[in-house]
C-alpha atoms as a PDB file:
ATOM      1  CA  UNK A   1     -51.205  29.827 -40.384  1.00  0.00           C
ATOM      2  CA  UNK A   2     -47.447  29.292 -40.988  1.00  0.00           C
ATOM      3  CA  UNK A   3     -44.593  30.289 -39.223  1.00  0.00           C
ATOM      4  CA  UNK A   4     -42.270  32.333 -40.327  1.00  0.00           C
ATOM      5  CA  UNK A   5     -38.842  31.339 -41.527  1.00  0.00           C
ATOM      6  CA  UNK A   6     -36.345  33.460 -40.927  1.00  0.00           C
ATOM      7  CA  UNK A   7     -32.981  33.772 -42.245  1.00  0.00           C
ATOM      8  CA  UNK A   8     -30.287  34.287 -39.215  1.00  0.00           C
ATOM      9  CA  UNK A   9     -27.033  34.820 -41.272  1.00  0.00           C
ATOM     10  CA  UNK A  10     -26.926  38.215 -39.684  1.00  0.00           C
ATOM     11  CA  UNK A  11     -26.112  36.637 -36.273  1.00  0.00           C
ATOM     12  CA  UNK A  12     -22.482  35.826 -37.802  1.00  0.00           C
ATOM     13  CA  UNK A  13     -21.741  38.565 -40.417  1.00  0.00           C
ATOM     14  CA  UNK A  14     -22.828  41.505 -37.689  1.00  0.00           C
ATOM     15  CA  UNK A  15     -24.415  43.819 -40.161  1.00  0.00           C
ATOM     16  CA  UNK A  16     -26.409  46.118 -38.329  1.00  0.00           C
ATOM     17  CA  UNK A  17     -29.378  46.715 -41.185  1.00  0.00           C
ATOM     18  CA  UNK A  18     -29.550  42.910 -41.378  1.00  0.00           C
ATOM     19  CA  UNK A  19     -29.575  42.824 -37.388  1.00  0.00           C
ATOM     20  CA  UNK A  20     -32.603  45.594 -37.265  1.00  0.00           C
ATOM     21  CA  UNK A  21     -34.756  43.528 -39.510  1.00  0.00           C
ATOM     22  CA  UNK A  22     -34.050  40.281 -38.208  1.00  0.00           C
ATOM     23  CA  UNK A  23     -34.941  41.420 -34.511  1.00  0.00           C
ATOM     24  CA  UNK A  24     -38.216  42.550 -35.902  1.00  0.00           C
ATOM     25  CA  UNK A  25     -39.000  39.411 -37.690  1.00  0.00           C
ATOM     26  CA  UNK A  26     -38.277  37.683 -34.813  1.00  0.00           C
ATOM     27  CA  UNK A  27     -39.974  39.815 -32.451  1.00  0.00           C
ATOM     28  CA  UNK A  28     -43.168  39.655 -35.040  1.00  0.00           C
ATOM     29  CA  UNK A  29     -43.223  36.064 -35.328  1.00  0.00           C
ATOM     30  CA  UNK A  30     -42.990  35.257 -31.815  1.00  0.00           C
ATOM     31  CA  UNK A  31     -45.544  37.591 -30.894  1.00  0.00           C
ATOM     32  CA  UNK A  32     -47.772  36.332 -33.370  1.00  0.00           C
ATOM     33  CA  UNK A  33     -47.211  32.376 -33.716  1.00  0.00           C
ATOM     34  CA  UNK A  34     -45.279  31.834 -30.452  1.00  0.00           C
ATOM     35  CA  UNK A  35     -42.600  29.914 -33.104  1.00  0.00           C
ATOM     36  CA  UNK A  36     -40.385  31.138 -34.933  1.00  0.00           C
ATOM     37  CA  UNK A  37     -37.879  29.240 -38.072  1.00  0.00           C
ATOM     38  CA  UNK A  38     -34.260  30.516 -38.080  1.00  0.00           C
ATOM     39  CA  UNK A  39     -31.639  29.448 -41.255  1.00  0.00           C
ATOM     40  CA  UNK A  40     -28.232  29.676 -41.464  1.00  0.00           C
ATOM     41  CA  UNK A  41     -28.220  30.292 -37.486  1.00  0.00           C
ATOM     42  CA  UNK A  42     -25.023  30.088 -35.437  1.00  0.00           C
ATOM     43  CA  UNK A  43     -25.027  26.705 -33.955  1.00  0.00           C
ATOM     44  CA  UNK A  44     -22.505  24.460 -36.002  1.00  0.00           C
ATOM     45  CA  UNK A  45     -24.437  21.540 -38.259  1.00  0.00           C
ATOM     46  CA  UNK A  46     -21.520  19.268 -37.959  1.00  0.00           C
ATOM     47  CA  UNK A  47     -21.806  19.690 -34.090  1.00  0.00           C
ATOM     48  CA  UNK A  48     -25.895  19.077 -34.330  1.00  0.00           C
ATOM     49  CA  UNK A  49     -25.472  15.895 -36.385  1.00  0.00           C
ATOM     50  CA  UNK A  50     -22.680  14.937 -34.397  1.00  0.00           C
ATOM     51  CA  UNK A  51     -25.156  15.419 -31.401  1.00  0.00           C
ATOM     52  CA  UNK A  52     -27.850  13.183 -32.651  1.00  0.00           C
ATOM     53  CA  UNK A  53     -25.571  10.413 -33.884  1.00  0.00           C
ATOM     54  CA  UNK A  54     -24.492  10.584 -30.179  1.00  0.00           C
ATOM     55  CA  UNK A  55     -27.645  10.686 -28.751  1.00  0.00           C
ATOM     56  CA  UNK A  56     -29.067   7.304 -31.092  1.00  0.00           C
ATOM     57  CA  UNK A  57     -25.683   5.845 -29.092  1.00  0.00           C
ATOM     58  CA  UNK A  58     -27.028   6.156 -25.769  1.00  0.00           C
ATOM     59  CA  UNK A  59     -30.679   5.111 -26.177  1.00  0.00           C
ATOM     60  CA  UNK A  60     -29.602   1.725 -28.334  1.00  0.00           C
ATOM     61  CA  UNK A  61     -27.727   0.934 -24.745  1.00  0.00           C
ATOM     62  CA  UNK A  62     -28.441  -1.975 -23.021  1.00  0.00           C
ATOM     63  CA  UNK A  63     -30.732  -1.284 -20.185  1.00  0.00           C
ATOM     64  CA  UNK A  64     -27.913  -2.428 -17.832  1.00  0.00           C
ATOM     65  CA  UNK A  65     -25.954  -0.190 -18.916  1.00  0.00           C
ATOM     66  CA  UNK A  66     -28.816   3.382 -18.344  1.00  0.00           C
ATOM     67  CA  UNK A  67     -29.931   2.045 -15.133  1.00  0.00           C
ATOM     68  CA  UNK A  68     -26.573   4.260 -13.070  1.00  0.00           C
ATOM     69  CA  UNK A  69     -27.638   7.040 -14.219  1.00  0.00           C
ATOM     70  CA  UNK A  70     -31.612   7.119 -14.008  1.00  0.00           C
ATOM     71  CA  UNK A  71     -33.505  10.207 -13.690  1.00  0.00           C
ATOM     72  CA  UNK A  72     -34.047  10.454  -9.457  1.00  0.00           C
ATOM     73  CA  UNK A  73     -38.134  11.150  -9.516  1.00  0.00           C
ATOM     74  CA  UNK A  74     -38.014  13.115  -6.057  1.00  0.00           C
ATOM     75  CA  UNK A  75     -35.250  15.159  -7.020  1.00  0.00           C
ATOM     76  CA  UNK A  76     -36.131  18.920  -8.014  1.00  0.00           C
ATOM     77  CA  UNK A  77     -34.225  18.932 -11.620  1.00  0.00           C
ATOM     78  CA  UNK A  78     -34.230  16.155 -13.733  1.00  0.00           C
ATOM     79  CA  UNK A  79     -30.657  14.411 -14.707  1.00  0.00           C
ATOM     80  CA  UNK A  80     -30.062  11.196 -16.391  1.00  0.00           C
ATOM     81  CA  UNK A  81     -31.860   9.087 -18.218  1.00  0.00           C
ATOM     82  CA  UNK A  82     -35.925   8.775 -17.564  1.00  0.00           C
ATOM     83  CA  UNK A  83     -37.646   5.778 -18.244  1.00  0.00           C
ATOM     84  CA  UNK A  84     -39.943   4.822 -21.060  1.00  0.00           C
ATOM     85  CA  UNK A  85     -43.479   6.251 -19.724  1.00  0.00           C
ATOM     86  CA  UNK A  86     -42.045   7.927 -16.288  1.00  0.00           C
ATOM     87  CA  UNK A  87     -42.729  11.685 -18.146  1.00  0.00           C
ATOM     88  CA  UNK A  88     -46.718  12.763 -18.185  1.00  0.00           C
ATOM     89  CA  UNK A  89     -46.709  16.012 -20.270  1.00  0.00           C
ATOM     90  CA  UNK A  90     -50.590  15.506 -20.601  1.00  0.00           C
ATOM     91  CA  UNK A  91     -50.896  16.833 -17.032  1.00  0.00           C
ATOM     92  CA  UNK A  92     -49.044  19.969 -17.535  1.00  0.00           C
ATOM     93  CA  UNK A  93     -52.232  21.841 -19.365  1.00  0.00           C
ATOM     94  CA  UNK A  94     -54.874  19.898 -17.566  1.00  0.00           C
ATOM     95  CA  UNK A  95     -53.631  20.801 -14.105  1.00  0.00           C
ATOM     96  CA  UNK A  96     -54.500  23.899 -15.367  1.00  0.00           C
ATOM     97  CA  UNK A  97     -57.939  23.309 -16.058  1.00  0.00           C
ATOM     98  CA  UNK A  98     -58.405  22.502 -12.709  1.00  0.00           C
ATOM     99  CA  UNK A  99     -57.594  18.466 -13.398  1.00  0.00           C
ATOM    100  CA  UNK A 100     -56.781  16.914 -10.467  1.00  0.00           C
ATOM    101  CA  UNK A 101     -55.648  13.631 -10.786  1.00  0.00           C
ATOM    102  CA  UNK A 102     -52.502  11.529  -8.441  1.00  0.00           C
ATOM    103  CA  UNK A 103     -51.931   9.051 -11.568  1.00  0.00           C
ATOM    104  CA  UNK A 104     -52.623  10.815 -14.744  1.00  0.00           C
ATOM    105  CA  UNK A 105     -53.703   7.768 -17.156  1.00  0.00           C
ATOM    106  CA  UNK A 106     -52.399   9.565 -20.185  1.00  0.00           C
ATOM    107  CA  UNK A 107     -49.162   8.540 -20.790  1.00  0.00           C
ATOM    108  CA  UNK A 108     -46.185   9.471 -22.927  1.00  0.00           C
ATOM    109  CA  UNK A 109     -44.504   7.209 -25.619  1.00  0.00           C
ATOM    110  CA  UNK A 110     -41.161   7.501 -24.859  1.00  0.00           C
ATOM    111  CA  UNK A 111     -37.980   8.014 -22.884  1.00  0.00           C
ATOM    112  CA  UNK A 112     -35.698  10.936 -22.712  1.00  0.00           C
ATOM    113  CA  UNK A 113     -32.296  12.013 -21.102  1.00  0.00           C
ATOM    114  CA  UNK A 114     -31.690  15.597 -19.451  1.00  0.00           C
ATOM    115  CA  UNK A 115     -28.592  17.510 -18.478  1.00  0.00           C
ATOM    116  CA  UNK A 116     -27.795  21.182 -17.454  1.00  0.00           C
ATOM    117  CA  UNK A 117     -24.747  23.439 -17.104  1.00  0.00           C
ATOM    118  CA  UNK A 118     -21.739  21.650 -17.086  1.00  0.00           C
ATOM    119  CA  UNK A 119     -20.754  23.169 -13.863  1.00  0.00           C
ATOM    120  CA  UNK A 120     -23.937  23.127 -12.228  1.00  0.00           C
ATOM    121  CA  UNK A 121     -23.086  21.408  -8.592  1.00  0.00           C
ATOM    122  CA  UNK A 122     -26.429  22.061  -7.318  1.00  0.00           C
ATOM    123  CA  UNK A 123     -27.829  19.503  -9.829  1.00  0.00           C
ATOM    124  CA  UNK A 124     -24.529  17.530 -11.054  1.00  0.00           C
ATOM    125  CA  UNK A 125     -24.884  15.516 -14.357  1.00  0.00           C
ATOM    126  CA  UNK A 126     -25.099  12.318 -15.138  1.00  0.00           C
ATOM    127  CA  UNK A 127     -23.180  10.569 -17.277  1.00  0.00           C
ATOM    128  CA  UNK A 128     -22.197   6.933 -19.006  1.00  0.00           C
ATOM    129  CA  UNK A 129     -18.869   6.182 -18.832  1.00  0.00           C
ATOM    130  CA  UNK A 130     -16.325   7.429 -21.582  1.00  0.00           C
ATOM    131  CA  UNK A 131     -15.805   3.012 -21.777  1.00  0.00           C
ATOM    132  CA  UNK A 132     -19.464   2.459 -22.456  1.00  0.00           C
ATOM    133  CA  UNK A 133     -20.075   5.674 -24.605  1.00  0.00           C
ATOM    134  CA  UNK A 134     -17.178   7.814 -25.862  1.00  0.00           C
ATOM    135  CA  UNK A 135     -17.133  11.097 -26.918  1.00  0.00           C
ATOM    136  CA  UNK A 136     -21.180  11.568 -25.635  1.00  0.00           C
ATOM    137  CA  UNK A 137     -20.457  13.744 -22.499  1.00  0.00           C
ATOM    138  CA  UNK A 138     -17.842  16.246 -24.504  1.00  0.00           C
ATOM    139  CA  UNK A 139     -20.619  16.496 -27.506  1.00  0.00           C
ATOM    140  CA  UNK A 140     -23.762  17.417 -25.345  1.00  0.00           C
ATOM    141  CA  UNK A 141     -21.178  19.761 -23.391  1.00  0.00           C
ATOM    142  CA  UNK A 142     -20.331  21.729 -26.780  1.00  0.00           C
ATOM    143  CA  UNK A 143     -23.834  21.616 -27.738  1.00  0.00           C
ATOM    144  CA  UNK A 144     -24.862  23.190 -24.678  1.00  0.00           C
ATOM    145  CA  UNK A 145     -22.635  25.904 -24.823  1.00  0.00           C
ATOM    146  CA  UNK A 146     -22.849  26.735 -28.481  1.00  0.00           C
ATOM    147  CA  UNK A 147     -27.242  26.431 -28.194  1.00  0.00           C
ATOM    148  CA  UNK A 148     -26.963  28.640 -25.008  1.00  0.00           C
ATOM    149  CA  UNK A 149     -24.691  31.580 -27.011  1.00  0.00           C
ATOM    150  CA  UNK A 150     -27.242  31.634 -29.345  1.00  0.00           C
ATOM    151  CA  UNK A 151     -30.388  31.916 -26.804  1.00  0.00           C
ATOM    152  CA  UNK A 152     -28.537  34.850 -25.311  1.00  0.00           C
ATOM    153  CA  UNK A 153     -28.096  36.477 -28.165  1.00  0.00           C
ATOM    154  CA  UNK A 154     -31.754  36.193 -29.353  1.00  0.00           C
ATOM    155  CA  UNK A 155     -33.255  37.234 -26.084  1.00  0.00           C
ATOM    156  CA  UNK A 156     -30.795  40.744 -26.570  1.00  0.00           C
ATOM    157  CA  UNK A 157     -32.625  41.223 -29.685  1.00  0.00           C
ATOM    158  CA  UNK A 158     -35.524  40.750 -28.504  1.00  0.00           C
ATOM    159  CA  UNK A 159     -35.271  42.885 -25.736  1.00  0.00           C
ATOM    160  CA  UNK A 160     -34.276  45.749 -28.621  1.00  0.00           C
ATOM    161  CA  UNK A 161     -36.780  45.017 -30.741  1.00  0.00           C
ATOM    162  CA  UNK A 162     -39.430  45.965 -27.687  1.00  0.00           C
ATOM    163  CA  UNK A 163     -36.878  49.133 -26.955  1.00  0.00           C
ATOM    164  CA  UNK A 164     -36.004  48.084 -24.117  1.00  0.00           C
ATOM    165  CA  UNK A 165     -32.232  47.605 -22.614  1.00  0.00           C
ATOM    166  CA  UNK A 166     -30.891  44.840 -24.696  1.00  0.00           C
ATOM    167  CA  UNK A 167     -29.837  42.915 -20.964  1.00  0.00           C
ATOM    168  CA  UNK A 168     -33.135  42.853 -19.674  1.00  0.00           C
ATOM    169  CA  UNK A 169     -33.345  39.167 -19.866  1.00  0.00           C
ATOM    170  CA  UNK A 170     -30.168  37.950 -20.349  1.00  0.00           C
ATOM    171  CA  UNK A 171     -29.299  39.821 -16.678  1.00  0.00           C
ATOM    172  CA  UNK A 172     -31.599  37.016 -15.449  1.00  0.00           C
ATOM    173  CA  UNK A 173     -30.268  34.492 -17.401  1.00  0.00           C
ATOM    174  CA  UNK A 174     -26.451  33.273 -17.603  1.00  0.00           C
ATOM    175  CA  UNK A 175     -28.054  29.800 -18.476  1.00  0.00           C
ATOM    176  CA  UNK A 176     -27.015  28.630 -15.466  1.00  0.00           C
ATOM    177  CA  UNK A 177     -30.062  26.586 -15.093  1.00  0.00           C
ATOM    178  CA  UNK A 178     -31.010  26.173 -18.582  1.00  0.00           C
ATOM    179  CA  UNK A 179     -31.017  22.153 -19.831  1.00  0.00           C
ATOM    180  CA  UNK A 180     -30.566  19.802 -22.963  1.00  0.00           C
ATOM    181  CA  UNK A 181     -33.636  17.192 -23.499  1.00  0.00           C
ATOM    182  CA  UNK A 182     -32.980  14.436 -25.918  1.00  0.00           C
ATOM    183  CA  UNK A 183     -35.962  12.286 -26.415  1.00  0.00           C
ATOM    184  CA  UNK A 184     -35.888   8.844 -28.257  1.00  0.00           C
ATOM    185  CA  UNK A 185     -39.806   7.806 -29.030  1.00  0.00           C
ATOM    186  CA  UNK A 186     -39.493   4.011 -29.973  1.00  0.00           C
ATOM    187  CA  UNK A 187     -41.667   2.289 -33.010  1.00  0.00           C
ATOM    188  CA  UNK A 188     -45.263   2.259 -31.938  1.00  0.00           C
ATOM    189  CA  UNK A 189     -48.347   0.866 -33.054  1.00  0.00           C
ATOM    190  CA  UNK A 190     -50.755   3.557 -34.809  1.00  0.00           C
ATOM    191  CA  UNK A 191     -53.533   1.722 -32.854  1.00  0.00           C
ATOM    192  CA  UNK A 192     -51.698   2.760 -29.400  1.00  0.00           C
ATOM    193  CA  UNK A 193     -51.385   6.625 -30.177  1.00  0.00           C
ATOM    194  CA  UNK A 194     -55.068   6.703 -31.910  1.00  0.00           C
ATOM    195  CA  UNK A 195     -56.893   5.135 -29.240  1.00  0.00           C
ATOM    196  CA  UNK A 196     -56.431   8.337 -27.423  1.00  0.00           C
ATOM    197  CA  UNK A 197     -54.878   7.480 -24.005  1.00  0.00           C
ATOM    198  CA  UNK A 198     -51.086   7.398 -25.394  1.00  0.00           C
ATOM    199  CA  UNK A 199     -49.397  10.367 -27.484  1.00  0.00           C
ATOM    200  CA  UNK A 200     -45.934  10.773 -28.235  1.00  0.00           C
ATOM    201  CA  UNK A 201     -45.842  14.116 -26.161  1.00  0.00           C
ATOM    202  CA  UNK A 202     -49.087  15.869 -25.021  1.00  0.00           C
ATOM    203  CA  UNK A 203     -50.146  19.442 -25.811  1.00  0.00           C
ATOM    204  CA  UNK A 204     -47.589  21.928 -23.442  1.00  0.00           C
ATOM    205  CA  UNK A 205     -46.240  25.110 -22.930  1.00  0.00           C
ATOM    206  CA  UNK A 206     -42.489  25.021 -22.500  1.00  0.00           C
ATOM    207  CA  UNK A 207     -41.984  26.768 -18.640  1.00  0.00           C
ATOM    208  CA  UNK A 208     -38.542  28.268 -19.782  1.00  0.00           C
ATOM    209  CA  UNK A 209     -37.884  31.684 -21.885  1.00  0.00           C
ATOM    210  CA  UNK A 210     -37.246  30.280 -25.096  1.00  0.00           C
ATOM    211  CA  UNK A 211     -36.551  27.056 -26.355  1.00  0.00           C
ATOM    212  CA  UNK A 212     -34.608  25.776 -29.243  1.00  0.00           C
ATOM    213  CA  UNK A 213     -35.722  22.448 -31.041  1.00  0.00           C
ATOM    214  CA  UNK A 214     -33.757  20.318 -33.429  1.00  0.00           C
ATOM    215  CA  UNK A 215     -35.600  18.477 -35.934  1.00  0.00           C
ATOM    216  CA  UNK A 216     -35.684  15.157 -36.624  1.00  0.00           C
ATOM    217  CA  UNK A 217     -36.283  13.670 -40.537  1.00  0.00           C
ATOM    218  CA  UNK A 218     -39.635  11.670 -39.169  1.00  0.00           C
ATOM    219  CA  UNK A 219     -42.091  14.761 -38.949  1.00  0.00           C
ATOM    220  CA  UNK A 220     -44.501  14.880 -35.876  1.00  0.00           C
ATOM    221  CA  UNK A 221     -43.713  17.720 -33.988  1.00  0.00           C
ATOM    222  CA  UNK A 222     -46.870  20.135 -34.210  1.00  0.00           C
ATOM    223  CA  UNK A 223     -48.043  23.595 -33.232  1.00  0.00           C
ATOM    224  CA  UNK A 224     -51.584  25.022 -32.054  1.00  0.00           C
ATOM    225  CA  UNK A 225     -53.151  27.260 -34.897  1.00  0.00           C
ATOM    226  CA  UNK A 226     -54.037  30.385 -32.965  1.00  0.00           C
ATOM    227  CA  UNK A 227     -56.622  31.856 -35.388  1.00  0.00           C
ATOM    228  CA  UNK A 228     -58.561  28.356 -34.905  1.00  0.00           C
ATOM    229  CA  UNK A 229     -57.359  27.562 -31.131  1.00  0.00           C
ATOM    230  CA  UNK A 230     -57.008  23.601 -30.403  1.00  0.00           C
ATOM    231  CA  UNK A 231     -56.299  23.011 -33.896  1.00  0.00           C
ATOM    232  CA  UNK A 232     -52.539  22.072 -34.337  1.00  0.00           C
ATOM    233  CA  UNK A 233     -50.335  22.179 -37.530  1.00  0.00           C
ATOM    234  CA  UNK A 234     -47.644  20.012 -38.707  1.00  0.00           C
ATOM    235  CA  UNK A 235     -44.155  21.717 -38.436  1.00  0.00           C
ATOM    236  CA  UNK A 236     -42.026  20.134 -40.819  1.00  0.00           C
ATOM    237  CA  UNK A 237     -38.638  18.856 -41.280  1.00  0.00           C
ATOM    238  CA  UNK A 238     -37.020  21.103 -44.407  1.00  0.00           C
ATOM    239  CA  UNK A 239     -33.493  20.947 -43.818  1.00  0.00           C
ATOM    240  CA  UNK A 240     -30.628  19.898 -41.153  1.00  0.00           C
ATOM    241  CA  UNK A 241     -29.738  23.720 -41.408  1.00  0.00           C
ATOM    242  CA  UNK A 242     -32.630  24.989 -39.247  1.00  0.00           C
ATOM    243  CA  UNK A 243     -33.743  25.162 -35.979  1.00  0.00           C
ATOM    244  CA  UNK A 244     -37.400  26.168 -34.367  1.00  0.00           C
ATOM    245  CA  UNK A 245     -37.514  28.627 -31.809  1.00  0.00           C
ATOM    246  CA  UNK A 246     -40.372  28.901 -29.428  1.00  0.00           C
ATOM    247  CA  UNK A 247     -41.608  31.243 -26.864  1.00  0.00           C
ATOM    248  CA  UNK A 248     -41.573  29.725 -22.787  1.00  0.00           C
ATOM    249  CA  UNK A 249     -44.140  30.558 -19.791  1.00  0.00           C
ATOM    250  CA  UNK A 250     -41.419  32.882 -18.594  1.00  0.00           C
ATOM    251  CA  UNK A 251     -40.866  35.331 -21.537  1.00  0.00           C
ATOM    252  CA  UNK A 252     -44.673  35.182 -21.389  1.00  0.00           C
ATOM    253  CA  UNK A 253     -44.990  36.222 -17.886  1.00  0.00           C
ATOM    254  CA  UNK A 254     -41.832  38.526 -18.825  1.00  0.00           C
ATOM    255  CA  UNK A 255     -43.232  40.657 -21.555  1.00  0.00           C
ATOM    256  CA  UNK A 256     -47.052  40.126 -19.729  1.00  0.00           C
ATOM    257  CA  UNK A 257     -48.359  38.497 -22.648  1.00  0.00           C
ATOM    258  CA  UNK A 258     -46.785  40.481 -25.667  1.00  0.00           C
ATOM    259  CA  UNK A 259     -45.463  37.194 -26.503  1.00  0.00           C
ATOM    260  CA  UNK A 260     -47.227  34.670 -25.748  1.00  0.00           C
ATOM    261  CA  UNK A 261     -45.602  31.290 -25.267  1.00  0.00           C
ATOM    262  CA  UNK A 262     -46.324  28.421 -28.071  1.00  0.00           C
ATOM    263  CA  UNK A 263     -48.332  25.225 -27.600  1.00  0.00           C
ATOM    264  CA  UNK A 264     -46.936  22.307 -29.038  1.00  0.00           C
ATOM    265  CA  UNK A 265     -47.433  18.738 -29.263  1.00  0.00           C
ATOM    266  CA  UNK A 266     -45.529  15.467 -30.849  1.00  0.00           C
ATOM    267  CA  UNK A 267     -48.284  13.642 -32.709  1.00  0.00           C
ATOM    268  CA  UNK A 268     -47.946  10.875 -35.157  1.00  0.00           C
ATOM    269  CA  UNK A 269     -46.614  12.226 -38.861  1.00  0.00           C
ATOM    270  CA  UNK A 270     -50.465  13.190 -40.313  1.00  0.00           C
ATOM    271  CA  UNK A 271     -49.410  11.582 -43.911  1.00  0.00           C
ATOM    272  CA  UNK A 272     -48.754   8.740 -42.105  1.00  0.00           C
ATOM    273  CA  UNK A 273     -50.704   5.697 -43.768  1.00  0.00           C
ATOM    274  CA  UNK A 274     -48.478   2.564 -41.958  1.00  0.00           C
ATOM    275  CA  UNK A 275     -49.646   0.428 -38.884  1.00  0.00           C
ATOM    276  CA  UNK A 276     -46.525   0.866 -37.273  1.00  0.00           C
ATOM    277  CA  UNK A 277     -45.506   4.526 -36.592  1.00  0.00           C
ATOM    278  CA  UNK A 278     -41.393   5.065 -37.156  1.00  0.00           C
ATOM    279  CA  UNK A 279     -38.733   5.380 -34.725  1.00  0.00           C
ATOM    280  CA  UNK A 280     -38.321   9.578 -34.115  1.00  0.00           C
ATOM    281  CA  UNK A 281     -35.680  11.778 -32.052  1.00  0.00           C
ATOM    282  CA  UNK A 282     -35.703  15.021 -30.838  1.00  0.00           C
ATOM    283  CA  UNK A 283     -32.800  17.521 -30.036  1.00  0.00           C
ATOM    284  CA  UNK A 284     -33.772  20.838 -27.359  1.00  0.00           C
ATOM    285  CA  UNK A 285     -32.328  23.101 -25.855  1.00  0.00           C
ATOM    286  CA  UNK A 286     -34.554  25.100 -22.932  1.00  0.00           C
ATOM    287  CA  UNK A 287     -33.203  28.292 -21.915  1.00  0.00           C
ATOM    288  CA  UNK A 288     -34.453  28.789 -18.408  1.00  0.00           C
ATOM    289  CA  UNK A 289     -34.025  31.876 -16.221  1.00  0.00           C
ATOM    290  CA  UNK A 290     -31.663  31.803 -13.200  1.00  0.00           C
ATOM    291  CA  UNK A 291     -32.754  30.034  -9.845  1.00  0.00           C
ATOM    292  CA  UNK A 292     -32.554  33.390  -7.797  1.00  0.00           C
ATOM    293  CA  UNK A 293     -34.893  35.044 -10.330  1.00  0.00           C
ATOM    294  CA  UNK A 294     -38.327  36.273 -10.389  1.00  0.00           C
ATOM    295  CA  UNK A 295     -40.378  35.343 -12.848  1.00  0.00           C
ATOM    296  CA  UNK A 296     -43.430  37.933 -12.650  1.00  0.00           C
ATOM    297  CA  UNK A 297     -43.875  39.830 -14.636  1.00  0.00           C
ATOM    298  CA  UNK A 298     -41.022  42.919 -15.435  1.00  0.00           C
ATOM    299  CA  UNK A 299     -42.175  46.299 -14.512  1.00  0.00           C
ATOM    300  CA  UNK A 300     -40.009  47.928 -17.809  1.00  0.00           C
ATOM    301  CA  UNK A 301     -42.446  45.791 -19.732  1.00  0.00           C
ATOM    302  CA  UNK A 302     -45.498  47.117 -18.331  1.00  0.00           C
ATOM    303  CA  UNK A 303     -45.867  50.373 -19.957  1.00  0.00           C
ATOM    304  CA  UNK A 304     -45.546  48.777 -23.659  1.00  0.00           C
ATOM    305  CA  UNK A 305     -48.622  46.581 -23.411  1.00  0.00           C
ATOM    306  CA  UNK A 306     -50.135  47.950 -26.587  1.00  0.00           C
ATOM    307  CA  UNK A 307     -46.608  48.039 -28.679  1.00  0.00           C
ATOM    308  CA  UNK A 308     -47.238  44.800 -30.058  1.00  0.00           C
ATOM    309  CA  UNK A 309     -50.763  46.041 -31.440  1.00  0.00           C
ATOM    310  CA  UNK A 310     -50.637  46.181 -35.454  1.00  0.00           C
ATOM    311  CA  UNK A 311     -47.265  45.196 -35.062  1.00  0.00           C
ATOM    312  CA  UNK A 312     -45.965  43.472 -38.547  1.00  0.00           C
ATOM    313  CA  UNK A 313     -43.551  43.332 -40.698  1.00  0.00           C
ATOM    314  CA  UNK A 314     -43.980  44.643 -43.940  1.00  0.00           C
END
């Protein structure tokens, strides 16, 4: 099972044949895998690599210098940086199940920093100062804007590709409450992530609508295998020109299950022979409906529940 690559050089040239048969492609593979490739898409290289060489900036800060702007645990949205360990993504699936624990043992090997909108004043950013790190606040700003263009203008084709009216979900979505995630996950003992209480991140459905994902040169981000469920698949790093695309709990609930949204896990690379696993990074973008929305599911969606059956691209 391998997901599709697909090439999005139709995004910027606006030929309409090219557009029809990339919204299907799309459309198919998310439907089918949950992830989807993309190629020559429309956020800038320079600005991505610019945008990691940034990000590598912050987390080699000294700790004295993160501490201002820590994550606030009680507060709603996250913002800032979070500490090494503070994130648990193993309890996401295994609340679930019905998993009920107040101190999930199952920890996460690494930190991360989050910001939203740039004029979100609900849930105001946090930055370092333009003395300790300049140039990071302007480059995550023009990388949010430029990721979120190109979310909006996937979830338009998506909406065509179903028939439906191409604003369906982008009329509950001005990415107003969308977010970047950086993650840094430090060097770590093989030992640590096979003993089987530690992973890099833990099996999870993104809660968003879609999500876009950066990749790093050290491999490790991997996806479930839906024809042999629980099994998951290496997703490697080809080339700085691409970026993965995955399906969120929302465009699940959105399209009541046409697409279903992609598990995914950061493991250790699986060629890996070493006893001390490499320093990785990882670059998303989560495209999140807006706060006043509901997300049920979409009564336009509920007459097409079969569309999607023998659906593929030829």
């Amino acid at each position: 099972m391998t997901i599709p690559v697909i090439d999005a050089s139709a995004l910027a040239s606006g030929d309409k044949e090219k557009l029809v048969e990339f919204r299907t492609k799309l459309l198919n593979g998310l439907s089918t895998y949950g992830f989807v490739k993309l190629i020559n898409h429309t956020v800038p290289v320079p600005l991505v690599t610019e945008t990691f060489d940034q990000i590598k900036k912050f987390f080699r800060l000294p700790l004295e210098l993160k501490l201002p702007i820590a994550n606030t645990q009680t507060d709603k949205q996250q913002r800032g940086w979070c500490l090494p360990g503070e994130e648990k993504t193993w309890y996401l699936e295994s609340n679930k199940l019905g998993i009920k624990e107040k101190e999930p043992k199952f920890s996460d090997s690494k930190e991360s920093f989050d910001c939203g909108h740039p004029n979100d004043k609900l849930y105001p950013n946090k930055w370092p100062s333009t003395d300790v790190l300049p140039g990071y606040q302007d480059t995550l700003e023009g990388f949010f804007y430029s990721s979120g263009d190109l979310t909006l203008v996937l979830l338009e084709l998506i909406a065509e590709a179903l028939e439906l009216d191409p604003t369906i979900f982008t009329s509950r979505c001005t990415n107003e409450a969308s977010t970047i995630r950086i993650n840094h996950f430090p060097p770590v003992d093989r030992a640590i992530l096979d003993r089987g209480d530690v992973s890099r991140i833990w099996p999870h459905n993104d809660f968003g609508i879609i999500s876009l994902v950066f990749l790093d040169v050290v491999q490790g981000l991997e996806y479930e295998d839906r024809s042999n469920p629980g099994t998951f698949l290496p997703l490697p790093y080809e080339s700085d020109q691409e970026v993965v695309v995955i399906a969120g709990e929302t465009l699940q609930r959105w399209t009541n299950g046409l697409i279903r949204a992609g598990l995914h896990r950061v493991n250790r690379p699986l060629d890996f022979d070493g006893d001390l696993v490499p320093e990785r990074w990882s670059l998303v973008y989560f495209n999140k409906a807006n706060r006043n929305v509901n997300v049920g599911p979409l009564k336009e969606t509920t007459m097409i529940t079969t569309k999607l059956v023998g659906f593929k691209v030829q």
